[in-house]
N, C-alpha and C. Protein backbone atom coordinates (compact mmCIF):
# COMPACT_ATOMS: atom_id res chain seq x y z
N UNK A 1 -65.98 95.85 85.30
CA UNK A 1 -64.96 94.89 85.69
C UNK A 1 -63.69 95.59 86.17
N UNK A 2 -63.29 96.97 85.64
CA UNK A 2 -62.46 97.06 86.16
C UNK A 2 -62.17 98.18 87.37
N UNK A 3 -63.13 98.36 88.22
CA UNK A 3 -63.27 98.98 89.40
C UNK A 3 -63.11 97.64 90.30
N UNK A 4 -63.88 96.51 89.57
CA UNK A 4 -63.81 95.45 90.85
C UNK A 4 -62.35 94.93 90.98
N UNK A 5 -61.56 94.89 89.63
CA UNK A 5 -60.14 94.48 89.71
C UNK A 5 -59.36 95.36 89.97
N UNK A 6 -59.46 96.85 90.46
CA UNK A 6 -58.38 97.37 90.93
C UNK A 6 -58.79 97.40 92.49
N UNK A 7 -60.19 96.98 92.93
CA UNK A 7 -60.26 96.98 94.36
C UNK A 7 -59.76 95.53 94.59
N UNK A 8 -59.53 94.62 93.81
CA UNK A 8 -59.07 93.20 94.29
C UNK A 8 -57.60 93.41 94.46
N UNK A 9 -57.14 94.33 93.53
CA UNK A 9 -55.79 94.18 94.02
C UNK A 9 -54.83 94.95 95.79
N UNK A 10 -56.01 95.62 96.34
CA UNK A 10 -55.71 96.22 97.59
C UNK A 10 -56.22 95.01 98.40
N UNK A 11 -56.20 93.50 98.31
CA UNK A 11 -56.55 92.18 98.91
C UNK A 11 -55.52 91.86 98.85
N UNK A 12 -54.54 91.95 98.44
CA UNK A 12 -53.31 90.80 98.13
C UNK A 12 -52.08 91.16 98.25
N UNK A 13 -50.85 90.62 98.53
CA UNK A 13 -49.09 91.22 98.73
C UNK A 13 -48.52 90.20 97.97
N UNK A 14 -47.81 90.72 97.26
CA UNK A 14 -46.74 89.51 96.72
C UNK A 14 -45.74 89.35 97.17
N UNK A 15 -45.28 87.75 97.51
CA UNK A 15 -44.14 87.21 98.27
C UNK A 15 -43.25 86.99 97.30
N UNK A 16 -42.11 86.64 97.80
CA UNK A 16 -40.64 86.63 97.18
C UNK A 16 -40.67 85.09 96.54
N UNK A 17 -41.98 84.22 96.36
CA UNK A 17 -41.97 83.11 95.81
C UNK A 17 -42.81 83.47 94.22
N UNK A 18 -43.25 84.60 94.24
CA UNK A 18 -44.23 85.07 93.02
C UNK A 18 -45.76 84.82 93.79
N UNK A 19 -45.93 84.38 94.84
CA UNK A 19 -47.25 84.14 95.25
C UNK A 19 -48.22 85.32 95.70
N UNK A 20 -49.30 85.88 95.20
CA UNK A 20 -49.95 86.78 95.52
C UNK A 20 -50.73 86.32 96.95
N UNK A 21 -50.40 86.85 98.00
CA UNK A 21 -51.06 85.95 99.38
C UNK A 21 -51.82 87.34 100.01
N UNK A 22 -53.62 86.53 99.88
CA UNK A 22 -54.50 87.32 100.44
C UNK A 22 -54.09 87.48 101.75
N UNK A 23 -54.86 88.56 101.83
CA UNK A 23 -54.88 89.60 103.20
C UNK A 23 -56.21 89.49 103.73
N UNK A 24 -56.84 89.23 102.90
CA UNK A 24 -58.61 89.26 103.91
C UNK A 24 -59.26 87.72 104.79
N UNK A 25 -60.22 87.91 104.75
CA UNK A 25 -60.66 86.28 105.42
C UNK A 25 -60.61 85.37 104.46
N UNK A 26 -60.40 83.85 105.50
CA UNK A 26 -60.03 82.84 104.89
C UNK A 26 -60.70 81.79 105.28
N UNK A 27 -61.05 80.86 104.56
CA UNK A 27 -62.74 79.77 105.19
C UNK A 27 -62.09 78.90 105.86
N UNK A 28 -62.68 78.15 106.57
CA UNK A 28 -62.08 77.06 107.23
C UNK A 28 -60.97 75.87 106.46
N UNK A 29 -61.24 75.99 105.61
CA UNK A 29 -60.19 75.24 104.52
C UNK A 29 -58.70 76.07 104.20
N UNK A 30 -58.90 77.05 104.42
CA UNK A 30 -57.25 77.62 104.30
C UNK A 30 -57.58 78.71 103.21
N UNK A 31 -58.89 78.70 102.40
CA UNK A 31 -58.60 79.22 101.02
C UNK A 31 -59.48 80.91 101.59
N UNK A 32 -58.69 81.65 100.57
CA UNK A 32 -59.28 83.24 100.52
C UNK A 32 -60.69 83.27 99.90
N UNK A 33 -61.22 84.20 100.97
CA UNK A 33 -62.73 84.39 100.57
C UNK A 33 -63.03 85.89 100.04
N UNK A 34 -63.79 86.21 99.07
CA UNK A 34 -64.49 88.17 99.05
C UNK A 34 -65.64 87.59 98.32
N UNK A 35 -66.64 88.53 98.52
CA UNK A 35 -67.94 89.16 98.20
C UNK A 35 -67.51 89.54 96.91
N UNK A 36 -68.11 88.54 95.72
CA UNK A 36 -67.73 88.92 94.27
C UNK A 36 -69.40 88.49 93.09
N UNK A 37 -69.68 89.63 93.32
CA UNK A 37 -71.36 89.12 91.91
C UNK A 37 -72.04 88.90 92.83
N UNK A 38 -72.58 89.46 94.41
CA UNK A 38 -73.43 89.58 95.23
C UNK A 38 -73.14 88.02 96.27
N UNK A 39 -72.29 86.99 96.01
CA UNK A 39 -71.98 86.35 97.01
C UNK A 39 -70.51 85.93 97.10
N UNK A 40 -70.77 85.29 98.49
CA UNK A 40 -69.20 84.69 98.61
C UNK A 40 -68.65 84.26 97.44
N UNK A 41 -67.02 84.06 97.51
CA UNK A 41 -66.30 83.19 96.15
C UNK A 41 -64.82 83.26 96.59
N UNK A 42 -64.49 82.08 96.27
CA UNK A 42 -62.77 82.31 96.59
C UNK A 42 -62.45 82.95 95.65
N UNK A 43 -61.29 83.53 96.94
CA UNK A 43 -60.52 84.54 95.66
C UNK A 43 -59.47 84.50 94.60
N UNK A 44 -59.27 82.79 94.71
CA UNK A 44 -58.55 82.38 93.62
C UNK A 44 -59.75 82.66 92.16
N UNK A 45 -60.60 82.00 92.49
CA UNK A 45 -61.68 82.29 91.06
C UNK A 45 -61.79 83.31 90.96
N UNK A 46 -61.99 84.43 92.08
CA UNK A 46 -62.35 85.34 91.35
C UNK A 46 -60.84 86.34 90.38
N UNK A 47 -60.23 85.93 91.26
CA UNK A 47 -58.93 86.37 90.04
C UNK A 47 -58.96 85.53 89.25
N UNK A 48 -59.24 84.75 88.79
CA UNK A 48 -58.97 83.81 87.32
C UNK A 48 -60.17 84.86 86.57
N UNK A 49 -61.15 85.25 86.97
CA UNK A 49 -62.29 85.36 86.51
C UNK A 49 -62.07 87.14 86.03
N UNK A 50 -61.19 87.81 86.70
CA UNK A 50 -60.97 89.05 86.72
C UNK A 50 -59.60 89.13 85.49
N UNK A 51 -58.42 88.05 85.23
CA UNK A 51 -57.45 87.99 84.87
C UNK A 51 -57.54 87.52 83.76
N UNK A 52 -58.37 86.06 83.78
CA UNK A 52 -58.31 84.96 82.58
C UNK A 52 -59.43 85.12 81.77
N UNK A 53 -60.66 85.23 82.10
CA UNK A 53 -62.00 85.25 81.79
C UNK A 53 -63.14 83.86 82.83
N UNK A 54 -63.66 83.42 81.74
CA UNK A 54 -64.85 82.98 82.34
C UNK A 54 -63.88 80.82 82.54
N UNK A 55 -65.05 80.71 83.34
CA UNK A 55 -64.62 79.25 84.29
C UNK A 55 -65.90 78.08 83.49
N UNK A 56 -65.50 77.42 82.43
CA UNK A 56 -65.94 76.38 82.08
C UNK A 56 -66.79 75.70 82.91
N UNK A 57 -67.73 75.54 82.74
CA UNK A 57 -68.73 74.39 83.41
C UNK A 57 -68.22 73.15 84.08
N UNK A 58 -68.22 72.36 84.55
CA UNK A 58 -67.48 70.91 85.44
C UNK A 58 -66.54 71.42 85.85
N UNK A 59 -65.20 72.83 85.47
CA UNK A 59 -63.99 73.09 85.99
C UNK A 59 -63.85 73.61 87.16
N UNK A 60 -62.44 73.32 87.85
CA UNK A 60 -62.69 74.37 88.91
C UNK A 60 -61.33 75.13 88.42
N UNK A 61 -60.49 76.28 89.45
CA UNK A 61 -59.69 76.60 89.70
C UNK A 61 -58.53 75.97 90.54
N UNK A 62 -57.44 75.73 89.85
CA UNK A 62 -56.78 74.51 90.76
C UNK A 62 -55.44 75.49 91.22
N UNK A 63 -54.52 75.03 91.93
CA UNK A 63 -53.19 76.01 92.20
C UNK A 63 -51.93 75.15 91.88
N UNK A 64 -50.83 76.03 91.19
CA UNK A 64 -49.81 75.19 90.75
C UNK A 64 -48.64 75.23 92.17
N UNK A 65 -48.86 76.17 92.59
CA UNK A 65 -48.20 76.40 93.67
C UNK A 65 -47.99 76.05 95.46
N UNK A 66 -49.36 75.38 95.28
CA UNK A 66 -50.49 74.77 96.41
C UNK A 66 -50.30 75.67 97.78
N UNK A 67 -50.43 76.79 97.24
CA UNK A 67 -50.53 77.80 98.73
C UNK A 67 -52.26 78.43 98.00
N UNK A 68 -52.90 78.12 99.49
CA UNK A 68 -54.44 78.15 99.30
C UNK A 68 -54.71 79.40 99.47
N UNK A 69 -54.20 80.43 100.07
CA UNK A 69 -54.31 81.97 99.99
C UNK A 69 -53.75 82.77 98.65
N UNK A 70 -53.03 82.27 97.60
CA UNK A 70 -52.63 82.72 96.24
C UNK A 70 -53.41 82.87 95.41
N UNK A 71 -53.70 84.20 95.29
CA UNK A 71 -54.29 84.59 93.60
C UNK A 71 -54.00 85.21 92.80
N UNK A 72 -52.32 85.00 92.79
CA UNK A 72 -51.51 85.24 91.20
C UNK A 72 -52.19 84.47 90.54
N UNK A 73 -52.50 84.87 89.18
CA UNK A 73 -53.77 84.22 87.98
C UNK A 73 -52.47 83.19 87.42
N UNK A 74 -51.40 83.70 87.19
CA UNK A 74 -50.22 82.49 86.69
C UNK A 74 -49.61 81.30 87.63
N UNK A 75 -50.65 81.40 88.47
CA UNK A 75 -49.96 80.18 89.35
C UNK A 75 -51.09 79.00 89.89
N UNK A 76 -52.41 79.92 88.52
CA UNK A 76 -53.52 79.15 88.75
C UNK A 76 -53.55 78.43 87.40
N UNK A 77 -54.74 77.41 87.46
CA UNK A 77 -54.56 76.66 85.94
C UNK A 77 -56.27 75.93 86.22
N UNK A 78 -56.91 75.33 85.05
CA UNK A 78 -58.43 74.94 85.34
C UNK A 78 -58.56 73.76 85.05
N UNK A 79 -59.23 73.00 85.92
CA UNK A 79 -59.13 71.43 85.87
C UNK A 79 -60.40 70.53 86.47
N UNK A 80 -60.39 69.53 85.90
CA UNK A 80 -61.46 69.26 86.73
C UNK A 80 -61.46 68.44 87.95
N UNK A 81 -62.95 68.15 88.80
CA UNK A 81 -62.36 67.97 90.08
C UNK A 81 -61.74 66.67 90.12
N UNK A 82 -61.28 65.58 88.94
CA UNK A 82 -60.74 64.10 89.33
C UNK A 82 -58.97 64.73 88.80
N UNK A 83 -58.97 65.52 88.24
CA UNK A 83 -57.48 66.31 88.16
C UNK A 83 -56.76 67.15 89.25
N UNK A 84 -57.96 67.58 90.30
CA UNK A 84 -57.73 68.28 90.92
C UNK A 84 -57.17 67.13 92.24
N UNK A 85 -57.88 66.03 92.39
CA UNK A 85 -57.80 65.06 93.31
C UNK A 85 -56.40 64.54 93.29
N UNK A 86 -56.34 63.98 91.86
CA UNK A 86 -54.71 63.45 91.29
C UNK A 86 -53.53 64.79 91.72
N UNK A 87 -53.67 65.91 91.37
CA UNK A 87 -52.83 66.17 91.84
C UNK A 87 -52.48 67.18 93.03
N UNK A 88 -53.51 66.71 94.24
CA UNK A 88 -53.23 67.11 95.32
C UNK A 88 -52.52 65.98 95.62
N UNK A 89 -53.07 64.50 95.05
CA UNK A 89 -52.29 63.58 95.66
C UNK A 89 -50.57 63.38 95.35
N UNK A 90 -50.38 63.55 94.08
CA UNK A 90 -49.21 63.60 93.72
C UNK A 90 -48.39 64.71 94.46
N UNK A 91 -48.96 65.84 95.21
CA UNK A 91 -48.15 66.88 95.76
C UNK A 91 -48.35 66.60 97.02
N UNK A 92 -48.58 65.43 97.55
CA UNK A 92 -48.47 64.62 99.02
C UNK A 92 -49.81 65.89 100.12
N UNK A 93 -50.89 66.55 99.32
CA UNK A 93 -51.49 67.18 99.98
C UNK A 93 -53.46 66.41 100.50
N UNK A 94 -53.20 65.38 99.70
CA UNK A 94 -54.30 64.43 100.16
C UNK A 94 -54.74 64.59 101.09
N UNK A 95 -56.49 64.76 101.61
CA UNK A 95 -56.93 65.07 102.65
C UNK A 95 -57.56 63.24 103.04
N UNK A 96 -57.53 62.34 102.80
CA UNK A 96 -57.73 61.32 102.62
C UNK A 96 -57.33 60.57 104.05
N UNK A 97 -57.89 60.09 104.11
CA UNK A 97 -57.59 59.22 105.95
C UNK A 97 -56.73 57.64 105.31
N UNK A 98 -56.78 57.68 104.12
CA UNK A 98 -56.41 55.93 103.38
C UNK A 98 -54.98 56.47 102.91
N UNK A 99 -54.11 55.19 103.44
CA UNK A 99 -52.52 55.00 102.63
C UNK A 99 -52.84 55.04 101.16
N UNK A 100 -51.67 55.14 100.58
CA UNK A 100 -51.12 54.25 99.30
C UNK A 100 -51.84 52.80 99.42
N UNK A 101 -51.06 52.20 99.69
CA UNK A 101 -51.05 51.30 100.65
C UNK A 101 -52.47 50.32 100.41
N UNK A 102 -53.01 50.94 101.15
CA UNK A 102 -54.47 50.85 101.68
C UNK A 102 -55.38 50.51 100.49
N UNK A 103 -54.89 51.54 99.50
CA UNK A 103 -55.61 51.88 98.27
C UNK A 103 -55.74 50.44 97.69
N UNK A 104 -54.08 50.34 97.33
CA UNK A 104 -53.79 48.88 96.29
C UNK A 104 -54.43 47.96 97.12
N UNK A 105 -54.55 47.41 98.17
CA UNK A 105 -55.77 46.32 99.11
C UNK A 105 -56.98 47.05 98.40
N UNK A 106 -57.23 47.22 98.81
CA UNK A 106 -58.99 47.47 98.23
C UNK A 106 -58.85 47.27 97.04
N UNK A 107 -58.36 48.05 95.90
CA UNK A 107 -58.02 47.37 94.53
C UNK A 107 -58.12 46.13 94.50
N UNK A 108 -57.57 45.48 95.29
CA UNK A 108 -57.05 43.93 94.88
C UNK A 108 -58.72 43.00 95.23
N UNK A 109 -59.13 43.63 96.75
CA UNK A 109 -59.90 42.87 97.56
C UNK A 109 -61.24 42.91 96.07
N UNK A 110 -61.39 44.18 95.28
CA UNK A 110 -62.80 44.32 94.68
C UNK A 110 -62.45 43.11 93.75
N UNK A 111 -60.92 43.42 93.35
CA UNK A 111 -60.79 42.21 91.80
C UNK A 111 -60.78 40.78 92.22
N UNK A 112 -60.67 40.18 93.30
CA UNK A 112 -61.42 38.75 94.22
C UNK A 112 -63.06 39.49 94.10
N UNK A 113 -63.40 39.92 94.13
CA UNK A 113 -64.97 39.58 94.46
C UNK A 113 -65.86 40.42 95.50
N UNK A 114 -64.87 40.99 96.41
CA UNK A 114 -65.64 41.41 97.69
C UNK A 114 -66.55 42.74 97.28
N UNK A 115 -67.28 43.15 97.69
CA UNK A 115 -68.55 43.91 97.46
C UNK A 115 -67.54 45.52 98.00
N UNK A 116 -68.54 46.31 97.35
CA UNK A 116 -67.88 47.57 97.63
C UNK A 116 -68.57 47.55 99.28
N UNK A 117 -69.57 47.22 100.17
CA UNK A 117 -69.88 47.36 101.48
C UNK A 117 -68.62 46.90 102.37
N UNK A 118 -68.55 45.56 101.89
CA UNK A 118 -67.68 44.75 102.87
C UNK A 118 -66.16 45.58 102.92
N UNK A 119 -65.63 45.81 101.29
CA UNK A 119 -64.45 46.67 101.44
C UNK A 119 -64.41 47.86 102.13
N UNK A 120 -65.59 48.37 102.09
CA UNK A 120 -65.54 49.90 102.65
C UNK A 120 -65.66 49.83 104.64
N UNK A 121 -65.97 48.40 104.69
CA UNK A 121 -66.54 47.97 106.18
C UNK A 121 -64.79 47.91 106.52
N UNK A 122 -64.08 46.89 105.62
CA UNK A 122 -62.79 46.76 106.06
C UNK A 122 -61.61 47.79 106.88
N UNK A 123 -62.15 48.53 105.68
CA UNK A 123 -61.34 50.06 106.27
C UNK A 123 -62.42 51.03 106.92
N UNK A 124 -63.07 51.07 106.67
CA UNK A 124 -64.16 51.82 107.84
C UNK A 124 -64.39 53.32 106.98
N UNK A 125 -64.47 52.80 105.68
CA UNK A 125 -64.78 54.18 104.88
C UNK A 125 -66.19 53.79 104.03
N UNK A 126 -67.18 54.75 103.67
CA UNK A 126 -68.05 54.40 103.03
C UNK A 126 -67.85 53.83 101.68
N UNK A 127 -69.29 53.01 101.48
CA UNK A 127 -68.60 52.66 99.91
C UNK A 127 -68.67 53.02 98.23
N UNK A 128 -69.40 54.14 99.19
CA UNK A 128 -68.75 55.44 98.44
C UNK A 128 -67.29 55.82 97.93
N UNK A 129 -67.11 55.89 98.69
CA UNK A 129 -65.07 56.02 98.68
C UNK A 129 -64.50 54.80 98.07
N UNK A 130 -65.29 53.51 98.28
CA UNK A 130 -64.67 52.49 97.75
C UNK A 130 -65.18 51.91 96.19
N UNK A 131 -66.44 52.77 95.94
CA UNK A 131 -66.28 52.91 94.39
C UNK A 131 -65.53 54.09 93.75
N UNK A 132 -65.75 55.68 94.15
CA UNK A 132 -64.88 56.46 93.60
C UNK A 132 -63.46 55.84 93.36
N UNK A 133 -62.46 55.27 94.66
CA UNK A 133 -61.28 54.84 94.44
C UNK A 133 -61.36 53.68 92.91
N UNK A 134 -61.97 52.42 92.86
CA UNK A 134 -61.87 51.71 92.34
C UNK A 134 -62.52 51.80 90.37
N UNK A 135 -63.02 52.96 90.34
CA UNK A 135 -63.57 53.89 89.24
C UNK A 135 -62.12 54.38 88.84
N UNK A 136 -61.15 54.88 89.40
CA UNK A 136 -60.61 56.09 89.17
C UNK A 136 -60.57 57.45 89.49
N UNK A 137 -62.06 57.63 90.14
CA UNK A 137 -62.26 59.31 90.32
C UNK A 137 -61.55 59.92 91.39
N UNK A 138 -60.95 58.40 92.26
CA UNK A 138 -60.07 59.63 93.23
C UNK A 138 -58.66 57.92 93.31
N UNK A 139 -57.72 58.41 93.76
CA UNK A 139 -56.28 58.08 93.65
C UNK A 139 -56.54 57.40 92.69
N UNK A 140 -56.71 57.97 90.81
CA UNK A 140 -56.21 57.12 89.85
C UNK A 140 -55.26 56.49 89.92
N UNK A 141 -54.22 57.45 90.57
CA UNK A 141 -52.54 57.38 90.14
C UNK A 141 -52.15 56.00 90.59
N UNK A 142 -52.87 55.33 91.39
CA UNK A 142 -52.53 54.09 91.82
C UNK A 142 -52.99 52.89 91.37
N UNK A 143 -52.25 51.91 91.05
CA UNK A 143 -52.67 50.74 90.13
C UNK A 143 -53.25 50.14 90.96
């Protein structure tokens, strides 16, 4: 372990915010990638994994800092993915095509009666999306 963590640290520069910001490739999502245990892995996990220890089952690696190239281990924290959802949303980073807004209608439309198809037809999202929302698993935060 610790040959692989002193070669992780020639990946990374620290900025004047405390943020460790990779230097190597980065996936189409924004986040840092390396070759860690014979495959790909972001390199936020793998610094949690090099720093903190091992990554709980259902958890992921979440960022307190929400810069997707950071793998200062203190600016990471482990959560799961309906924590992780809540608070991208609360940090206005929602990848979500639906308002606020939007949300509380559908809320309202399921508690009249309407079927998760028809709601999800309304807004033109599967209704998929329109049970996760109305479950909780994604914008709890909204009544």
């Amino acid at each position: 372990m610790r040959d692989k963590a002193r070669s992780f640290t020639d990946w990374y520069k620290p900025n004047a915010n405390g943020c460790w910001l990779w230097l190597g490739a980065v996936n189409s999502s924004g986040y840092a990638n390396k070759y860690f245990g014979g495959r790909m892995e972001t390199a936020h996990r793998i610094s949690w994994l090099l720093n903190k220890g091992s990554i709980p089952s259902g958890l992921q690696v979440l960022h307190k800092c929400n810069t997707r190239r950071c793998v200062n281990p203190e600016h990471l924290f482990l959560g799961t993915q309906g924590e992780n959802l809540l608070d991208m949303a609360k940090k206005g980073r929602s990848t979500s095509q639906l308002t606020e807004d939007e949300v509380r209608k559908i809320k309202a439309m399921r508690r009249s009666g309407k079927t998760f198809r028809e709601v999800g037809a309304a807004f033109r999202v599967c209704k998929q999306t329109i049970h996760n929302i109305v479950r909780g698993k994604t914008w709890g935060h909204i009544p």
